[in-house]
N, C-alpha and C. Protein backbone atom coordinates (compact mmCIF):
# COMPACT_ATOMS: atom_id res chain seq x y z
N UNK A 1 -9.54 9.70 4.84
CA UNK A 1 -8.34 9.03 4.38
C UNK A 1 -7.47 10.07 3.68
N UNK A 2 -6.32 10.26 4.03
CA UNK A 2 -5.51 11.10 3.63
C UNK A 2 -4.29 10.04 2.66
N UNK A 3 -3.48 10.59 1.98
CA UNK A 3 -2.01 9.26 1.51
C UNK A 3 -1.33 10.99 0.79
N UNK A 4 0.20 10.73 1.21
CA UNK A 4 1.21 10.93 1.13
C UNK A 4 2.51 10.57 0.79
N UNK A 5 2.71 11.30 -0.91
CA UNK A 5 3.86 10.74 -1.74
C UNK A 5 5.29 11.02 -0.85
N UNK A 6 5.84 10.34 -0.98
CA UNK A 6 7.49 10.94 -0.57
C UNK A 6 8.24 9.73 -1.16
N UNK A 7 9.65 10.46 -1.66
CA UNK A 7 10.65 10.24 -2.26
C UNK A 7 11.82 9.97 -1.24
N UNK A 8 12.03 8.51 -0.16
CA UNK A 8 12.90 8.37 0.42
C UNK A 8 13.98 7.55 -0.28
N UNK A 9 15.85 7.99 -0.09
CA UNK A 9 16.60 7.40 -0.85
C UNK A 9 16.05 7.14 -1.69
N UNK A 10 16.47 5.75 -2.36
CA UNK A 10 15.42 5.15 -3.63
C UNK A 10 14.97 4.73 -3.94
N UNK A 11 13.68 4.79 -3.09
CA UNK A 11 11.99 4.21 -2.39
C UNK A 11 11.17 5.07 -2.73
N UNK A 12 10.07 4.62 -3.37
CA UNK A 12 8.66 5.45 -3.34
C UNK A 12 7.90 5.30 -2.45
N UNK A 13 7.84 6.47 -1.20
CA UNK A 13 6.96 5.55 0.32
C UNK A 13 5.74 6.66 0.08
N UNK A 14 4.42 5.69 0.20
CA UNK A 14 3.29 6.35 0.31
C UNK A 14 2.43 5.98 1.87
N UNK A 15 2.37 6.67 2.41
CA UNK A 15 1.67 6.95 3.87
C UNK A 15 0.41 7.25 3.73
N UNK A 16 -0.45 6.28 4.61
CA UNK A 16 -2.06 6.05 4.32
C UNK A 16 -1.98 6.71 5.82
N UNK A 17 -3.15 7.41 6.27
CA UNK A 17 -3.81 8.07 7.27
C UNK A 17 -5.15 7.80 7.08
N UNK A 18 -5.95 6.79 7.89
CA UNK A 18 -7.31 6.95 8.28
C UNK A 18 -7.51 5.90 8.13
N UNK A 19 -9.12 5.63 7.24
CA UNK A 19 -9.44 4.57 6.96
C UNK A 19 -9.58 4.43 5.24
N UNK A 20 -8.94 3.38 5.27
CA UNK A 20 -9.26 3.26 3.57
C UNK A 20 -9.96 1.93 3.43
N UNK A 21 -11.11 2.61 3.11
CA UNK A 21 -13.00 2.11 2.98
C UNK A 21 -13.29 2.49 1.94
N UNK A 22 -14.03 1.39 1.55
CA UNK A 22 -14.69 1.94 0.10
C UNK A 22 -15.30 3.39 -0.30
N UNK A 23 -15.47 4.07 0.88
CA UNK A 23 -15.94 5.54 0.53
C UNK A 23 -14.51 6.25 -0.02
N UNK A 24 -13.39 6.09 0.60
CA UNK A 24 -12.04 6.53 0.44
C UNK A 24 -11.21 6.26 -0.94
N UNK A 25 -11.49 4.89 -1.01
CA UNK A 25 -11.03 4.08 -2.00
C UNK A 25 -10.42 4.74 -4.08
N UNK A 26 -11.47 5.30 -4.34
CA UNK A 26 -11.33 5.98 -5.63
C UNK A 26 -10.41 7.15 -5.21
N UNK A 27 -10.17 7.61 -4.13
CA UNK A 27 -9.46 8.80 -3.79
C UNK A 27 -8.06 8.20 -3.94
N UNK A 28 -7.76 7.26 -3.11
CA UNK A 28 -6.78 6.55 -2.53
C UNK A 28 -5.59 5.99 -3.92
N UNK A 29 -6.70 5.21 -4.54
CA UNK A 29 -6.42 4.69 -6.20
C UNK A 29 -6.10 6.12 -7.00
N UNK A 30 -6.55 6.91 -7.07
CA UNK A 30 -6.31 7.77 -7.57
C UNK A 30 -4.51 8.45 -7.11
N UNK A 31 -4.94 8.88 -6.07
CA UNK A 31 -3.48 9.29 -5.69
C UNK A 31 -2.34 8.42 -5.65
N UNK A 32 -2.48 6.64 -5.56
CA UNK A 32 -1.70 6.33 -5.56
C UNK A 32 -1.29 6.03 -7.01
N UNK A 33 -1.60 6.32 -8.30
CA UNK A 33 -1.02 6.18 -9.43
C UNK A 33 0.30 6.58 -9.58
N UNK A 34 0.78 7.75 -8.88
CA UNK A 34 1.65 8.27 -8.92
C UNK A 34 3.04 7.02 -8.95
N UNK A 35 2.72 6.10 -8.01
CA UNK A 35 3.52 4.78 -7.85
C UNK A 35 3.57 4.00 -9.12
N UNK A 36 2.45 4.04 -9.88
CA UNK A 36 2.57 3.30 -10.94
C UNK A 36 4.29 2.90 -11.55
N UNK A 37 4.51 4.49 -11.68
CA UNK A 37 5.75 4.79 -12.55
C UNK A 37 6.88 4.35 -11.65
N UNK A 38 7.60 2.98 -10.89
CA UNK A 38 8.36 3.28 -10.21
C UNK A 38 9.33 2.16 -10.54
N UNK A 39 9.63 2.35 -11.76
CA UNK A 39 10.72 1.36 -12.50
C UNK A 39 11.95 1.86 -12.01
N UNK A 40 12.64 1.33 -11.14
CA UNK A 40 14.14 1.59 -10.67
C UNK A 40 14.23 1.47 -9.20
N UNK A 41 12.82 1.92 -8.59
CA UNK A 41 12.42 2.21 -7.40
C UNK A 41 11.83 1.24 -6.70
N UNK A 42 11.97 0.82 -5.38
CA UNK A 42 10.94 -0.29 -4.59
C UNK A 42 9.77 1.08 -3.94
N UNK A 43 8.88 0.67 -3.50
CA UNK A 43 8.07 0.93 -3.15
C UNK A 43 7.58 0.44 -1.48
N UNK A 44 7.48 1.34 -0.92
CA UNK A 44 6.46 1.03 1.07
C UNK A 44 5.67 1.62 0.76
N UNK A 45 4.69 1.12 1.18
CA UNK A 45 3.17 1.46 1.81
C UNK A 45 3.85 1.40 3.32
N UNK A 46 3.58 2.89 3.58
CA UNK A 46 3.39 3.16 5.12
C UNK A 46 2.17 3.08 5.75
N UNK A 47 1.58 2.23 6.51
CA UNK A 47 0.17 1.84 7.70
C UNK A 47 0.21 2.35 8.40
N UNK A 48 1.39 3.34 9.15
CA UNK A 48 1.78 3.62 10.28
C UNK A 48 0.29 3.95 10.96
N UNK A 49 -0.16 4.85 9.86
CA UNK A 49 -1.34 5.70 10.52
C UNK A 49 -2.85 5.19 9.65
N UNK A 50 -2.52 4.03 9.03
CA UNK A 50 -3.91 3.15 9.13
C UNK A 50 -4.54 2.49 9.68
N UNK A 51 -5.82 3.07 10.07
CA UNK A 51 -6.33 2.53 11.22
C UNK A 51 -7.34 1.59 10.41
N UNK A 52 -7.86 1.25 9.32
CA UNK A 52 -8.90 0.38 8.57
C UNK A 52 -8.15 -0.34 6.95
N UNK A 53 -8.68 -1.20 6.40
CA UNK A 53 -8.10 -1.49 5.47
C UNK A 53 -9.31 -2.31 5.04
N UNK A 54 -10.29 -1.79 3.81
CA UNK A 54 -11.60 -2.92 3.53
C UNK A 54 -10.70 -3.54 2.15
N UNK A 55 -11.78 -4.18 1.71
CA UNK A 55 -11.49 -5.16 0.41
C UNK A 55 -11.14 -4.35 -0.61
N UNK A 56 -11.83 -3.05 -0.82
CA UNK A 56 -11.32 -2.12 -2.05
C UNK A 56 -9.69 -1.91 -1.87
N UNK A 57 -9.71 -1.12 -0.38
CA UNK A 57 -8.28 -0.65 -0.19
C UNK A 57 -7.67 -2.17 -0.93
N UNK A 58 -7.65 -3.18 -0.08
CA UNK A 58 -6.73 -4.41 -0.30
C UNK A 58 -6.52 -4.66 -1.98
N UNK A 59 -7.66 -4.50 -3.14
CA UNK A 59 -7.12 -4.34 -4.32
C UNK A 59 -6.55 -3.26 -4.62
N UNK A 60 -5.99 -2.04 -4.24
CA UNK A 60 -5.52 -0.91 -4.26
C UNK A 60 -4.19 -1.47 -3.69
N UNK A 61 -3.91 -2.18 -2.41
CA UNK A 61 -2.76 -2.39 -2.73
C UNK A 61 -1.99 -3.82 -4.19
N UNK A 62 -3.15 -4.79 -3.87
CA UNK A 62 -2.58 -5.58 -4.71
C UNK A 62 -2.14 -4.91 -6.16
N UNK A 63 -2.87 -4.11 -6.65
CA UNK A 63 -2.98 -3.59 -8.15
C UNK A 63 -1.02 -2.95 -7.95
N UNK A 64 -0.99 -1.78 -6.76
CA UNK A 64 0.03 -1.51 -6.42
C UNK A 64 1.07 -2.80 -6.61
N UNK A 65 1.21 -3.58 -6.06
CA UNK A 65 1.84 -5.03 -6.24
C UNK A 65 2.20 -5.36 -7.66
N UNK A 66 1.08 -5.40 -8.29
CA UNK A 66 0.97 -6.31 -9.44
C UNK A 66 1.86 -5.15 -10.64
N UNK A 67 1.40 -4.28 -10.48
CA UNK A 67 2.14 -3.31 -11.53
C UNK A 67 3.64 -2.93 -10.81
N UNK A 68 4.36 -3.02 -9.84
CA UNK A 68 5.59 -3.03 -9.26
C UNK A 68 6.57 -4.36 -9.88
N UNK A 69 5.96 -5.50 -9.75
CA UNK A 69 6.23 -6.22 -10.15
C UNK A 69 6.83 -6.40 -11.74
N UNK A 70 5.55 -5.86 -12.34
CA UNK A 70 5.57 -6.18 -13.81
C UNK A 70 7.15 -5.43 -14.41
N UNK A 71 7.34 -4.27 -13.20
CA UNK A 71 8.38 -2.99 -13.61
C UNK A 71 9.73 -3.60 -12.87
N UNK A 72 9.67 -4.92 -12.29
CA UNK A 72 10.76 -5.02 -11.61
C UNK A 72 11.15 -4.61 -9.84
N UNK A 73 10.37 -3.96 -9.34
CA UNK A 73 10.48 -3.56 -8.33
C UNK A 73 9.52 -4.29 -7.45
N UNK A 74 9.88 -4.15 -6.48
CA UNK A 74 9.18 -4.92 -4.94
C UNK A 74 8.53 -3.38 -3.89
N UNK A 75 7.58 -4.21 -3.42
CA UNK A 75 6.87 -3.63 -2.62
C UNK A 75 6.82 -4.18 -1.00
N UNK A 76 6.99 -3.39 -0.29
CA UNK A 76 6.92 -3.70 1.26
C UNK A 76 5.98 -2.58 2.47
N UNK A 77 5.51 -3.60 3.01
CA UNK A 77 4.29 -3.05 4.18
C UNK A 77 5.28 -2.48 5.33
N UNK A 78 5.07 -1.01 5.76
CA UNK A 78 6.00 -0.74 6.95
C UNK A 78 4.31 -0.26 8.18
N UNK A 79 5.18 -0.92 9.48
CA UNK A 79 3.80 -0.11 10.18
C UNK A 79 2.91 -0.51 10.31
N UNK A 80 2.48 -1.74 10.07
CA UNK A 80 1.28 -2.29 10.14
C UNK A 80 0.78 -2.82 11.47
N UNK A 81 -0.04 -1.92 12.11
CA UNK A 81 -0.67 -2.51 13.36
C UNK A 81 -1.93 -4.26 13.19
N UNK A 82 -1.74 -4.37 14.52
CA UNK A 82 -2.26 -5.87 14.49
C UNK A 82 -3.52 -5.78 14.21
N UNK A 83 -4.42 -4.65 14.11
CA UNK A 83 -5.96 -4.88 13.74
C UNK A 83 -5.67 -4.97 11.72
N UNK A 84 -5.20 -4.23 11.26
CA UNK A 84 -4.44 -4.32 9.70
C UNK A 84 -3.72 -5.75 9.12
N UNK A 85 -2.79 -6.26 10.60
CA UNK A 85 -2.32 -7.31 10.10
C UNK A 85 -3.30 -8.74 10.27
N UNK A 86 -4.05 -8.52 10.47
CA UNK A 86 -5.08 -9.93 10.68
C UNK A 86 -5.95 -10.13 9.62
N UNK A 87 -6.28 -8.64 8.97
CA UNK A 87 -6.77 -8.81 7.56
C UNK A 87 -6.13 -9.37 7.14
N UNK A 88 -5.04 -9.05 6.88
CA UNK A 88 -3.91 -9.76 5.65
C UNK A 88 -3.60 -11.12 6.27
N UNK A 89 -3.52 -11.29 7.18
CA UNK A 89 -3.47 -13.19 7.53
C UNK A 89 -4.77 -13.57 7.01
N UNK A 90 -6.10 -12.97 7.57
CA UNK A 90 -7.42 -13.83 7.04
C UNK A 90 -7.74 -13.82 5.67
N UNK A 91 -7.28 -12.90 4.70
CA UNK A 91 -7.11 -13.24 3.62
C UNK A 91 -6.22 -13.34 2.37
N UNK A 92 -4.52 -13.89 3.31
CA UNK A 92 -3.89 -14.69 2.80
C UNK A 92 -2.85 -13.66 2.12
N UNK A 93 -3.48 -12.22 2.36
CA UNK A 93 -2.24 -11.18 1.80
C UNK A 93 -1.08 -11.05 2.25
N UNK A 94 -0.44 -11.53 3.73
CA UNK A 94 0.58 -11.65 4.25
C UNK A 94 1.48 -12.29 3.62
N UNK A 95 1.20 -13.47 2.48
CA UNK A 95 2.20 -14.09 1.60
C UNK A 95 2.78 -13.40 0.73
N UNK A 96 2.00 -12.47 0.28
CA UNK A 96 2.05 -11.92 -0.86
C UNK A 96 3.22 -10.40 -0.90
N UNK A 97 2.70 -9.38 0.02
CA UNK A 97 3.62 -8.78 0.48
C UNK A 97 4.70 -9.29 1.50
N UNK A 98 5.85 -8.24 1.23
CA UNK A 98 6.81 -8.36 2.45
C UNK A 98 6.77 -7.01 3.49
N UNK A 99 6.91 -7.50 5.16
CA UNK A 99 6.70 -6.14 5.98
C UNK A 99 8.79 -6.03 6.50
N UNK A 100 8.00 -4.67 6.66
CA UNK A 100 9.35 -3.85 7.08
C UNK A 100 9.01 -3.57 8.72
């Protein structure tokens, strides 16, 4: 699992590569703190190039969510292939985020 900060316009887009599995997971959380700070800023999670998404990843994004929120800003899924998006229908995360 690889993830990649970038600063588009005035979006914080982070790009997941691989699988983000609980082996990945503390890596993933880790690097994505950087988002924490993104008061002014919306935020994408790019999937483009996620090919897995377990239950850890999925609180890695919610946490992402929940602290965007608290700062005012919104978060949106870009890229999400249909094996990714069926997680999030079967457990109800599709409400929660918005996709691009």
């Amino acid at each position: 699992m690889n993830t990649t900060f970038k600063k588009e316009d005035n979006d914080y887009v982070m790009y997941f590569d691989g699988r983000l599995d609980t082996a990945a997971s503390s890596k993933a959380l880790k690097e994505a703190e950087v988002l924490y700070d993104c008061e002014g800023h919306d935020i994408i999670l790019d999937c483009t190039d996620l090919s897995y998404i377990s239950s850890s990843g999925l609180r890695i994004f919610l946490n992402i969510l929940k602290n965007a929120k608290l700062k005012g800003s919104r978060v949106y899924l870009r890229g999400v292939n249909d094996d990714i998006q069926e997680v999030f229908l079967m457990t109800g995360f599709n409400s929660l985020f918005e996709f691009k």
